[in-house]
PDB file of N, CA and C in Angstrom:
ATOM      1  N   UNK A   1      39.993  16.988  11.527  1.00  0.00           N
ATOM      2  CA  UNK A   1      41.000  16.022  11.943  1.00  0.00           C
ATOM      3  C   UNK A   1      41.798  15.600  10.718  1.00  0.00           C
ATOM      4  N   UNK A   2      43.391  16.045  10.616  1.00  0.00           N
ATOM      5  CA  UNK A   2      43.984  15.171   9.512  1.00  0.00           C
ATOM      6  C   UNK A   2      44.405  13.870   9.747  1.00  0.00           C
ATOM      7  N   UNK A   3      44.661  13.269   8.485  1.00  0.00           N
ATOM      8  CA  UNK A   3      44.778  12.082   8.366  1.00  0.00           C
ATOM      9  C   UNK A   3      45.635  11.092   8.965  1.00  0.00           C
ATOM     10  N   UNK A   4      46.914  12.306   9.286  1.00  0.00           N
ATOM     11  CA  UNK A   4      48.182  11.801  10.214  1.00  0.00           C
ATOM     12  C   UNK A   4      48.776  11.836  10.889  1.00  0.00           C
ATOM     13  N   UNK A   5      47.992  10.830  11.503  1.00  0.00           N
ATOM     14  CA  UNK A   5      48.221  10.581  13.465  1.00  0.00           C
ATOM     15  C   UNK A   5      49.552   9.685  13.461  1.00  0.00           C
ATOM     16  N   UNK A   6      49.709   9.802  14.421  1.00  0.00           N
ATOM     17  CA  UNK A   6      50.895   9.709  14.630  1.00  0.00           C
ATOM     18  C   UNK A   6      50.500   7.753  15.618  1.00  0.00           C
ATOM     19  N   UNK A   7      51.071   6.745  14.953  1.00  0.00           N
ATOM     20  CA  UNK A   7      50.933   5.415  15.663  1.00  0.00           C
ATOM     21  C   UNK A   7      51.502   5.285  17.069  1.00  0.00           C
ATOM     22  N   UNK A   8      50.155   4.804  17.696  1.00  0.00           N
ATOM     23  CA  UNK A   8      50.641   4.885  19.595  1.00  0.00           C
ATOM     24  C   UNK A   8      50.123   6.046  19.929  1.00  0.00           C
ATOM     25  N   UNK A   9      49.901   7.132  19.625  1.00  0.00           N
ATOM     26  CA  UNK A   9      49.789   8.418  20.047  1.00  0.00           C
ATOM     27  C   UNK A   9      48.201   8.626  20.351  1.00  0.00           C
ATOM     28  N   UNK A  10      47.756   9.013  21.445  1.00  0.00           N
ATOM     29  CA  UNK A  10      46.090   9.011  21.723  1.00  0.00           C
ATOM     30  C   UNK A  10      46.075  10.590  21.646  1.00  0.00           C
ATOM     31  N   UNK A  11      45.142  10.713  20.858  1.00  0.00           N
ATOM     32  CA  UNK A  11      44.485  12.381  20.596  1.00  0.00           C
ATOM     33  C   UNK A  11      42.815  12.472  21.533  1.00  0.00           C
ATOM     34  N   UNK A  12      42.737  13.788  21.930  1.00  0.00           N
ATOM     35  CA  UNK A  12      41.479  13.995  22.508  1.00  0.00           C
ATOM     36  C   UNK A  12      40.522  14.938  21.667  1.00  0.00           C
ATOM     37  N   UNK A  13      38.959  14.420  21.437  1.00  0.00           N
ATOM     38  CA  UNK A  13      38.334  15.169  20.752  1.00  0.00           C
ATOM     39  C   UNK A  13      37.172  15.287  21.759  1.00  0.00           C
ATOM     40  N   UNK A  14      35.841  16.283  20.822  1.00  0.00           N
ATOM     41  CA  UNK A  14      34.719  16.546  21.707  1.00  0.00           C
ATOM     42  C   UNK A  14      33.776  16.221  20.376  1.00  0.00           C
ATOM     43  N   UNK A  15      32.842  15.155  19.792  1.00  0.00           N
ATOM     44  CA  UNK A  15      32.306  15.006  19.092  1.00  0.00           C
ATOM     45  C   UNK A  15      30.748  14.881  19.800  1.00  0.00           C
ATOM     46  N   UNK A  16      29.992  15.895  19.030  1.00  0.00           N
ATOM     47  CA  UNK A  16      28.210  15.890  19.639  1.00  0.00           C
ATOM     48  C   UNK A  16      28.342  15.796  21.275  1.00  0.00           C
ATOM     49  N   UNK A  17      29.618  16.364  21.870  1.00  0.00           N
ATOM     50  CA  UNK A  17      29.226  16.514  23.531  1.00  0.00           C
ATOM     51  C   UNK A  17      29.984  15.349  24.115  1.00  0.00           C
ATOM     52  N   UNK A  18      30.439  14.802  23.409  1.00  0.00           N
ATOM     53  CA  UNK A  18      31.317  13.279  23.923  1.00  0.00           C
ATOM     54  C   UNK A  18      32.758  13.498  23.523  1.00  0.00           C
ATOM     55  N   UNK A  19      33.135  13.387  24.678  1.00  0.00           N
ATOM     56  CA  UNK A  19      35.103  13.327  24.584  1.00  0.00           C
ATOM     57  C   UNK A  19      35.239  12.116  24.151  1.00  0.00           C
ATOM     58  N   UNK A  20      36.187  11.875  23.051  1.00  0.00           N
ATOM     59  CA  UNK A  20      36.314  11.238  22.853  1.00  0.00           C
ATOM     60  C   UNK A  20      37.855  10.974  22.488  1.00  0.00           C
ATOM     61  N   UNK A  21      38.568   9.584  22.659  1.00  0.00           N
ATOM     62  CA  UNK A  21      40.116   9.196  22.665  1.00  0.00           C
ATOM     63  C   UNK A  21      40.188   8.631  21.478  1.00  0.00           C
ATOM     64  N   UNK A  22      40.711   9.439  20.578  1.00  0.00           N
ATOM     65  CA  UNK A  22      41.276   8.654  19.082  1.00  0.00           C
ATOM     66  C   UNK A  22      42.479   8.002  18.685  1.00  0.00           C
ATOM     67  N   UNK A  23      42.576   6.616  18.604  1.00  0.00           N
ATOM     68  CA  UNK A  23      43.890   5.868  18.877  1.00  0.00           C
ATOM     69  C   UNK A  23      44.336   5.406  17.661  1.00  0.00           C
ATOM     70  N   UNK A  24      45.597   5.498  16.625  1.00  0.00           N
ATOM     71  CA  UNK A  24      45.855   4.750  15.650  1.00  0.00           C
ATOM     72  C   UNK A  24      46.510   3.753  15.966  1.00  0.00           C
ATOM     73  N   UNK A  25      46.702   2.115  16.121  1.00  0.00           N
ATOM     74  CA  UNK A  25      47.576   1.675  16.588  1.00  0.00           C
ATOM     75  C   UNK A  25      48.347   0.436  15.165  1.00  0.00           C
ATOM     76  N   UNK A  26      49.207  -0.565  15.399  1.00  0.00           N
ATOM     77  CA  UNK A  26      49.523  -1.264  15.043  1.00  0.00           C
ATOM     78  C   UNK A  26      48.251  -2.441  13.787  1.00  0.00           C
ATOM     79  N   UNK A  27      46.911  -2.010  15.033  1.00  0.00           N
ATOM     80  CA  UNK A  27      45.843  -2.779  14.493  1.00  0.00           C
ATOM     81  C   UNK A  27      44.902  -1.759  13.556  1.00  0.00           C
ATOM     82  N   UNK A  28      44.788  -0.608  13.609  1.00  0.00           N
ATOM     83  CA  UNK A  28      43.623   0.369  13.643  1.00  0.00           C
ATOM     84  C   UNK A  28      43.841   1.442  13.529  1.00  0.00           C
ATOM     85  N   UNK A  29      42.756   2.219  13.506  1.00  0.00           N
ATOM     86  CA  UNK A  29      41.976   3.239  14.032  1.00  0.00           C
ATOM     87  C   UNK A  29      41.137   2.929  15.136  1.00  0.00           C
ATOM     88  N   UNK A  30      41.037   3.665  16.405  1.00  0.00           N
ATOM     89  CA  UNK A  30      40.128   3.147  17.391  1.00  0.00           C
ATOM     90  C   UNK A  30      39.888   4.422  18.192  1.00  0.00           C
ATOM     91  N   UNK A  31      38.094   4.559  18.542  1.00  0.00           N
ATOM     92  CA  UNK A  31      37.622   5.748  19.371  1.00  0.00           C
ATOM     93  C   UNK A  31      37.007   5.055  20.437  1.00  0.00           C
ATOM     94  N   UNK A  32      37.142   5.459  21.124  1.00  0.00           N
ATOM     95  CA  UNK A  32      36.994   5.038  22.718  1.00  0.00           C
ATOM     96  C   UNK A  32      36.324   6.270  23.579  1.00  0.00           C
ATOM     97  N   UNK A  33      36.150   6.219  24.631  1.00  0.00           N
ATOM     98  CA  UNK A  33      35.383   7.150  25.683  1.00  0.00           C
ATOM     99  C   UNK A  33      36.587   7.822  26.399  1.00  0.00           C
ATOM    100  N   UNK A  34      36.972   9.174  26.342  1.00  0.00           N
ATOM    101  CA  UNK A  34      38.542   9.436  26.715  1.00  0.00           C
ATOM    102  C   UNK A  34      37.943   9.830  28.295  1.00  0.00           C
ATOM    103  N   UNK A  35      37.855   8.849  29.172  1.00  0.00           N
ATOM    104  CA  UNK A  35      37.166   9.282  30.518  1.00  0.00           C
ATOM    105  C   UNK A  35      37.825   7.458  31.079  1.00  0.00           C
ATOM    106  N   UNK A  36      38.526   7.318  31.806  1.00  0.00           N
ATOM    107  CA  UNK A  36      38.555   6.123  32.571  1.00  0.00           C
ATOM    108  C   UNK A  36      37.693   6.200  33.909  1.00  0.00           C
ATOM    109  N   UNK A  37      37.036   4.578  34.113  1.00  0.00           N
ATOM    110  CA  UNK A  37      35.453   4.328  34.681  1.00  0.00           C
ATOM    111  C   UNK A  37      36.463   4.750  35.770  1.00  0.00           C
ATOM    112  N   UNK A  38      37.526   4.057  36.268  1.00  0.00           N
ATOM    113  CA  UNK A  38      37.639   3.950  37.520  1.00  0.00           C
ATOM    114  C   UNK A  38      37.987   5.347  38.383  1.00  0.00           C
ATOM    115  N   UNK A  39      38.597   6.364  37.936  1.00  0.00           N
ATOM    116  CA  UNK A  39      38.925   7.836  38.416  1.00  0.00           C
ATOM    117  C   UNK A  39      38.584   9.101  37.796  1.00  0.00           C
ATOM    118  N   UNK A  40      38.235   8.592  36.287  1.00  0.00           N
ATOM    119  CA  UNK A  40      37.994   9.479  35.472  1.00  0.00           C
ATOM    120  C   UNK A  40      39.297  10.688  34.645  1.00  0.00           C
ATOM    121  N   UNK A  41      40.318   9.768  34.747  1.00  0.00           N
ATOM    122  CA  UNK A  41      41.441  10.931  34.454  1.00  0.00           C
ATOM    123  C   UNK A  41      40.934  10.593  32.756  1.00  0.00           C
ATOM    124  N   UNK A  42      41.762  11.166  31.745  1.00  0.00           N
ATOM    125  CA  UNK A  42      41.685  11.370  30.235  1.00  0.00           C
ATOM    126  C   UNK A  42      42.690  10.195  30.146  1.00  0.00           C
ATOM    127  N   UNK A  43      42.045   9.170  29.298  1.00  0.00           N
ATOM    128  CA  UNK A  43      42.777   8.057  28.227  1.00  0.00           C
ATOM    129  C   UNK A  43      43.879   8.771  27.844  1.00  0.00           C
ATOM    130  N   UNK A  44      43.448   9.454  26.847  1.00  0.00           N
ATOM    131  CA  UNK A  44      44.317  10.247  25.661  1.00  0.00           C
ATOM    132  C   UNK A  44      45.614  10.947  26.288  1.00  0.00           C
ATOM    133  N   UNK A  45      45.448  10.860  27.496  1.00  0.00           N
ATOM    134  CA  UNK A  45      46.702  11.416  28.114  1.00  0.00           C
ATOM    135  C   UNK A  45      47.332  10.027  28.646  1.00  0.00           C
ATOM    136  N   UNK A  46      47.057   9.329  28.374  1.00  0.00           N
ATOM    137  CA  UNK A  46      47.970   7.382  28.764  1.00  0.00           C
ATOM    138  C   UNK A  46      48.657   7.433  27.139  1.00  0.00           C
ATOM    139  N   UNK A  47      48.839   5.870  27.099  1.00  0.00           N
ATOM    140  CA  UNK A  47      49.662   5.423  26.087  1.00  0.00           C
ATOM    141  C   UNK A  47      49.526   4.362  25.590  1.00  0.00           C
ATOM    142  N   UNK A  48      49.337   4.062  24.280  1.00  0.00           N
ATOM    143  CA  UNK A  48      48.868   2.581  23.787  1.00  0.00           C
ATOM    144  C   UNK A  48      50.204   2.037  23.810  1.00  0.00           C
ATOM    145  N   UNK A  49      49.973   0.588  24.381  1.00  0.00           N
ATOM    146  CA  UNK A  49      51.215  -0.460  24.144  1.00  0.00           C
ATOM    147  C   UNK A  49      50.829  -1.334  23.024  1.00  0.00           C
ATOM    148  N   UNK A  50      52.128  -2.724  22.613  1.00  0.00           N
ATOM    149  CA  UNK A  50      52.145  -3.610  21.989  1.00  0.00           C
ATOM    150  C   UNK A  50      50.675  -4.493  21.870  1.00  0.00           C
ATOM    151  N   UNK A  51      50.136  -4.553  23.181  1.00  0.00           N
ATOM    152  CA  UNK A  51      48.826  -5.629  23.613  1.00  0.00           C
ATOM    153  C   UNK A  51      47.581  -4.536  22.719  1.00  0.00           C
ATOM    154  N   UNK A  52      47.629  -4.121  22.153  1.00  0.00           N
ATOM    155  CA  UNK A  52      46.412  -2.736  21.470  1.00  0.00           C
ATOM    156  C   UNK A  52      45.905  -2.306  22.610  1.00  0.00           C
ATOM    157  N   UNK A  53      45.836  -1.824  23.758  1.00  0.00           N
ATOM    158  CA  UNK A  53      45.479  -1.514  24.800  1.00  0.00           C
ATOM    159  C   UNK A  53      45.902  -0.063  25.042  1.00  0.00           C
ATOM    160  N   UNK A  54      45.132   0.667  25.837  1.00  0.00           N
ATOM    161  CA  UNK A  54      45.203   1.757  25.645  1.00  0.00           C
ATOM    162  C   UNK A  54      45.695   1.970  27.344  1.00  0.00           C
ATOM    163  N   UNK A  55      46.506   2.545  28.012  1.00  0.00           N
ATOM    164  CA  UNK A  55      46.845   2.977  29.953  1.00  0.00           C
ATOM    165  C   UNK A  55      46.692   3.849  30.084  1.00  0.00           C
ATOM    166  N   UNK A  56      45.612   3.728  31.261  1.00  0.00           N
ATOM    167  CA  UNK A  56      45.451   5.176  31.863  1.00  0.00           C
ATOM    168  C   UNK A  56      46.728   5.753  32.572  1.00  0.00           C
ATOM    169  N   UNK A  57      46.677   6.688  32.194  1.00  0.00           N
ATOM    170  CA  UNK A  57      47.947   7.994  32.800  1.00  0.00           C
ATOM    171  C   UNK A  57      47.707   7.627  34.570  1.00  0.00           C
ATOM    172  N   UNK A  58      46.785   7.599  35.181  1.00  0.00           N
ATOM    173  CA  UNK A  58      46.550   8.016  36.114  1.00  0.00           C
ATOM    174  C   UNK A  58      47.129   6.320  37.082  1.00  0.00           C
ATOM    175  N   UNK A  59      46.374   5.541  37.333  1.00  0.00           N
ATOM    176  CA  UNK A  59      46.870   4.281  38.200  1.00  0.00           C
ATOM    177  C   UNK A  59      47.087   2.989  37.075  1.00  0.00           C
ATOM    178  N   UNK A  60      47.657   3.283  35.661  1.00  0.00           N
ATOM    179  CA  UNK A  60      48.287   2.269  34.282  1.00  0.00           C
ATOM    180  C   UNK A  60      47.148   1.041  34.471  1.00  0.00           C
ATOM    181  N   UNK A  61      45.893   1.430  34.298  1.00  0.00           N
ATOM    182  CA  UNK A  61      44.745   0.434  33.607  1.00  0.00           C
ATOM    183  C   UNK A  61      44.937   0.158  32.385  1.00  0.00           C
ATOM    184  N   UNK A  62      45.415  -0.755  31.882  1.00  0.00           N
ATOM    185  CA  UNK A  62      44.925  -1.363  31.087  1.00  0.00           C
ATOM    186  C   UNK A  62      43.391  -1.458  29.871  1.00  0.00           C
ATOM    187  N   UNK A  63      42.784  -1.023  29.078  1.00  0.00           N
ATOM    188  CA  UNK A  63      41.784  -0.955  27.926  1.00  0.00           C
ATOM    189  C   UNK A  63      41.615  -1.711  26.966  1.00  0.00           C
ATOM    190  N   UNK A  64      41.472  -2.970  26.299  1.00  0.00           N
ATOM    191  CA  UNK A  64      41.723  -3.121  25.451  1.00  0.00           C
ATOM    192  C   UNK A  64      40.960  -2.278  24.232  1.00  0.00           C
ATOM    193  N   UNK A  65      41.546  -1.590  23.455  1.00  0.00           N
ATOM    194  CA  UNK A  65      41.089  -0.395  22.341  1.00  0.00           C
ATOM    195  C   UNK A  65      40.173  -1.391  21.345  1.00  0.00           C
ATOM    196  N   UNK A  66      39.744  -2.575  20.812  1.00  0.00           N
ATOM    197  CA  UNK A  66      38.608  -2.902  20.326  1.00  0.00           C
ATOM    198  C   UNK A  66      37.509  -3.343  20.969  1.00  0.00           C
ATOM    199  N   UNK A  67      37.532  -3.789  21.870  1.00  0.00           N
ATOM    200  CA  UNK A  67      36.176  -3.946  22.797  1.00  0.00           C
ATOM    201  C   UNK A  67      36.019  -2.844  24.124  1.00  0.00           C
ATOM    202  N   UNK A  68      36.874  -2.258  24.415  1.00  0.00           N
ATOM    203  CA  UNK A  68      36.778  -1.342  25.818  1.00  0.00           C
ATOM    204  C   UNK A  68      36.772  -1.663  27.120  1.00  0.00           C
ATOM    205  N   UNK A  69      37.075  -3.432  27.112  1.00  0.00           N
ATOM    206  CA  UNK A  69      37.378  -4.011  28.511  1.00  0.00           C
ATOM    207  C   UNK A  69      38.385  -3.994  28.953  1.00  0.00           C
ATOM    208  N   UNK A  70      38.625  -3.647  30.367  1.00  0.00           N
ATOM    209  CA  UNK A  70      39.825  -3.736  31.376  1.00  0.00           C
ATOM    210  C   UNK A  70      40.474  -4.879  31.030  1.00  0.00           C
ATOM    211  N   UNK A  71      41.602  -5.128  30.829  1.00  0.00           N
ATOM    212  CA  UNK A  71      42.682  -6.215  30.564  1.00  0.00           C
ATOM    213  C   UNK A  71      42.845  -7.049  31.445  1.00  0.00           C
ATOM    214  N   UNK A  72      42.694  -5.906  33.085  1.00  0.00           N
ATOM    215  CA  UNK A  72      43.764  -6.581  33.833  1.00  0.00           C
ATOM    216  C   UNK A  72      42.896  -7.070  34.901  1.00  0.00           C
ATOM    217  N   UNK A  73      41.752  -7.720  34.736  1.00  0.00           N
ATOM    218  CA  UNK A  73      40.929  -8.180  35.639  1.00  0.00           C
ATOM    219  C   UNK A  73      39.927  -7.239  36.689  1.00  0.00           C
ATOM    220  N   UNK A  74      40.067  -6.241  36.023  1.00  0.00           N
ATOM    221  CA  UNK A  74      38.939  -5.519  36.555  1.00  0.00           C
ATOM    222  C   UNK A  74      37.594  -5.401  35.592  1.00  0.00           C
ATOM    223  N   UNK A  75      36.200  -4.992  36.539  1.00  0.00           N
ATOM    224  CA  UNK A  75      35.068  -5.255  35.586  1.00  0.00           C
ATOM    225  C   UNK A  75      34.740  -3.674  35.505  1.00  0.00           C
ATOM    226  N   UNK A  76      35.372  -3.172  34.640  1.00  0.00           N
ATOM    227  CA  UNK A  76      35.181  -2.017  34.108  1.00  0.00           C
ATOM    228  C   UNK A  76      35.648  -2.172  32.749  1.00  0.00           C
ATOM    229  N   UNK A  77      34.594  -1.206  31.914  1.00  0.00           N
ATOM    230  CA  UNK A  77      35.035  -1.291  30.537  1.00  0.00           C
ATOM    231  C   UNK A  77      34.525   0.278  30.249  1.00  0.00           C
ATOM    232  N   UNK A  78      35.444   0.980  28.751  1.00  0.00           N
ATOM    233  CA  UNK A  78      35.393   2.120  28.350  1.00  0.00           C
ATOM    234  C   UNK A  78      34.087   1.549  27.300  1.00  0.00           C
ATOM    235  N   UNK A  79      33.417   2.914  26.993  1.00  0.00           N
ATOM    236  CA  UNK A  79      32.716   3.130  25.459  1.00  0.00           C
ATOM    237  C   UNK A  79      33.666   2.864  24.287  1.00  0.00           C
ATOM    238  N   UNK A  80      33.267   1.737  23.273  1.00  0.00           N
ATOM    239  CA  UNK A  80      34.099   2.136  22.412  1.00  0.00           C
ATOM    240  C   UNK A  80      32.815   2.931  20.809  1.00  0.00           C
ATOM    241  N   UNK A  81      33.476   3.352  20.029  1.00  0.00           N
ATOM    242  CA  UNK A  81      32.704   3.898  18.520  1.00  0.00           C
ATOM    243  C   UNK A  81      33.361   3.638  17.514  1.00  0.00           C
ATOM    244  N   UNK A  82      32.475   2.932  16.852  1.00  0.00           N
ATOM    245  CA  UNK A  82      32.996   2.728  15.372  1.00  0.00           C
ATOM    246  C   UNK A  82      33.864   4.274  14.455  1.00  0.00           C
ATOM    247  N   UNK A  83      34.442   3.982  13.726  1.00  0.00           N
ATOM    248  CA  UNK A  83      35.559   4.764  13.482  1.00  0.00           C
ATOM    249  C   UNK A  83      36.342   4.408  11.910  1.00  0.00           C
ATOM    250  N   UNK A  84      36.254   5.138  11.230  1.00  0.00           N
ATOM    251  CA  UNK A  84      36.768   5.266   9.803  1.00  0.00           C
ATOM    252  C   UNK A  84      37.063   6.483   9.223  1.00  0.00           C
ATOM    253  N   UNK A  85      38.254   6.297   8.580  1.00  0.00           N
ATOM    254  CA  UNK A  85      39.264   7.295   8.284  1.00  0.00           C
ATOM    255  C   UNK A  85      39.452   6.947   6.330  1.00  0.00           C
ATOM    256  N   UNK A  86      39.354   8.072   5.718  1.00  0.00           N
ATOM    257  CA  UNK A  86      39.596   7.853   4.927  1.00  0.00           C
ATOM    258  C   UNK A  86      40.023   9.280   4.460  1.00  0.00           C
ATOM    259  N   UNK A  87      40.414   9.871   2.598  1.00  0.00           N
ATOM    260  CA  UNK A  87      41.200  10.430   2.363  1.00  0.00           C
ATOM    261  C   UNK A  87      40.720  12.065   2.303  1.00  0.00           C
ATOM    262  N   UNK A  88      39.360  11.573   2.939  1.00  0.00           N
ATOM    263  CA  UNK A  88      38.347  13.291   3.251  1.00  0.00           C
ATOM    264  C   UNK A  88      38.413  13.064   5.023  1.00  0.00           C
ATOM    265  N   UNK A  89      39.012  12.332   5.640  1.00  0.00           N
ATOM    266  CA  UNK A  89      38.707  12.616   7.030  1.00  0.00           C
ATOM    267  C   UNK A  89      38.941  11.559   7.988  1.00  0.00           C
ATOM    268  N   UNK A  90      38.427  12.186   9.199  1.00  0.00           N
ATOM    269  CA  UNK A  90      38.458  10.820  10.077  1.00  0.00           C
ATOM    270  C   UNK A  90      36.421  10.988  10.679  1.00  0.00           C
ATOM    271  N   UNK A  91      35.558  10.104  10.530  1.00  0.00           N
ATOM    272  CA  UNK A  91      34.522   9.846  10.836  1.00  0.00           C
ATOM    273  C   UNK A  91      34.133   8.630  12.339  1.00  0.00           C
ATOM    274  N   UNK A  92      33.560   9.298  12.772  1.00  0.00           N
ATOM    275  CA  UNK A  92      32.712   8.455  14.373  1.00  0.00           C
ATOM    276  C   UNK A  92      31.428   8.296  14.330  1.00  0.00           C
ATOM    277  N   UNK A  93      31.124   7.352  14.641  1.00  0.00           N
ATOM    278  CA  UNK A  93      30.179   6.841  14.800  1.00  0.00           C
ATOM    279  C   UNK A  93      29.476   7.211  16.255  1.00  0.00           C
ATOM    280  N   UNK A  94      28.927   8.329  16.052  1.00  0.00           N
ATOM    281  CA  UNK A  94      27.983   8.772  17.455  1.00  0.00           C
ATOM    282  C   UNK A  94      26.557   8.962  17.309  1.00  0.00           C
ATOM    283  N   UNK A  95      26.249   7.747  18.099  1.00  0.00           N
ATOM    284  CA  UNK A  95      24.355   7.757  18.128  1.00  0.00           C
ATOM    285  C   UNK A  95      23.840   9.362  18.375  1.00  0.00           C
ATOM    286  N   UNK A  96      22.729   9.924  17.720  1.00  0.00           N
ATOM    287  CA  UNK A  96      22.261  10.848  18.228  1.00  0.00           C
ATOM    288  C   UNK A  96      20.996  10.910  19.149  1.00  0.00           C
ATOM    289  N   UNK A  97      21.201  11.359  19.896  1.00  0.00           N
ATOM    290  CA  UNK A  97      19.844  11.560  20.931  1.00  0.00           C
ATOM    291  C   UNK A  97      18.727  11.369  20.538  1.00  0.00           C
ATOM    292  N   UNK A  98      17.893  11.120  20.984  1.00  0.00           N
ATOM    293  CA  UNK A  98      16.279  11.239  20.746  1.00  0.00           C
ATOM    294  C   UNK A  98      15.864  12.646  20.107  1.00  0.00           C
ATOM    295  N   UNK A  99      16.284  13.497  20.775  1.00  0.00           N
ATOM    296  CA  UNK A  99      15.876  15.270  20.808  1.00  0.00           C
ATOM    297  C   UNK A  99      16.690  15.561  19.417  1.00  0.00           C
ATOM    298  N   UNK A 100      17.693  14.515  18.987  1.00  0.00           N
ATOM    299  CA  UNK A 100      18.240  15.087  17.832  1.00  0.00           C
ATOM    300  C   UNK A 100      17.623  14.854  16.393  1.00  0.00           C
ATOM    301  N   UNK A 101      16.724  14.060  16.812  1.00  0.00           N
ATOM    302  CA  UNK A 101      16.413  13.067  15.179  1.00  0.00           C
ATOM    303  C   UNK A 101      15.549  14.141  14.195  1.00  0.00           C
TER     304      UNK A 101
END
């Protein structure tokens, strides 16, 4: 992953088996679960707005990209993962399995 993403722009990855939605925004760096609870379409194919929130492509849910809760009054929330970028990379924070240790 290089270093320069493009701000607003959601990228899709597959880290240890987990899709994952990589967001640079105004606030961040932010990885999220690129799977919305409610239909399952891909984050990374929505669009982060002004609110750091990430919309699903599919019926414009609302995310907020540091905690992973629905904005807009629904009780659904995404996975979010810690996430740091520096001048060797971009790094996630993904628990490994039991079977992995």
């Amino acid at each position: 992953m290089q270093n320069n993403m493009i701000p607003g722009k959601a990228q899709s990855m597959v880290v240890k088996g987990n899709k994952i939605c990589l967001v640079r925004s105004d606030e961040g760096l932010f990885a999220i679960s690129d799977r919305c609870p409610h239909n399952g379409a891909s984050l990374s194919s929505g669009y982060c707005n002004e609110k750091n929130e990430i919309i699903c492509p599919l019926h414009r849910y609302p995310f907020d990209l540091k905690t992973g809760r629905a904005t807009s009054g629904l009780a659904m929330s995404v996975k979010t993962y810690p996430v740091k970028m520096d001048e060797s990379g971009v790094y996630i924070g993904i628990k490994a399995k039991w079977w992995e240790s």
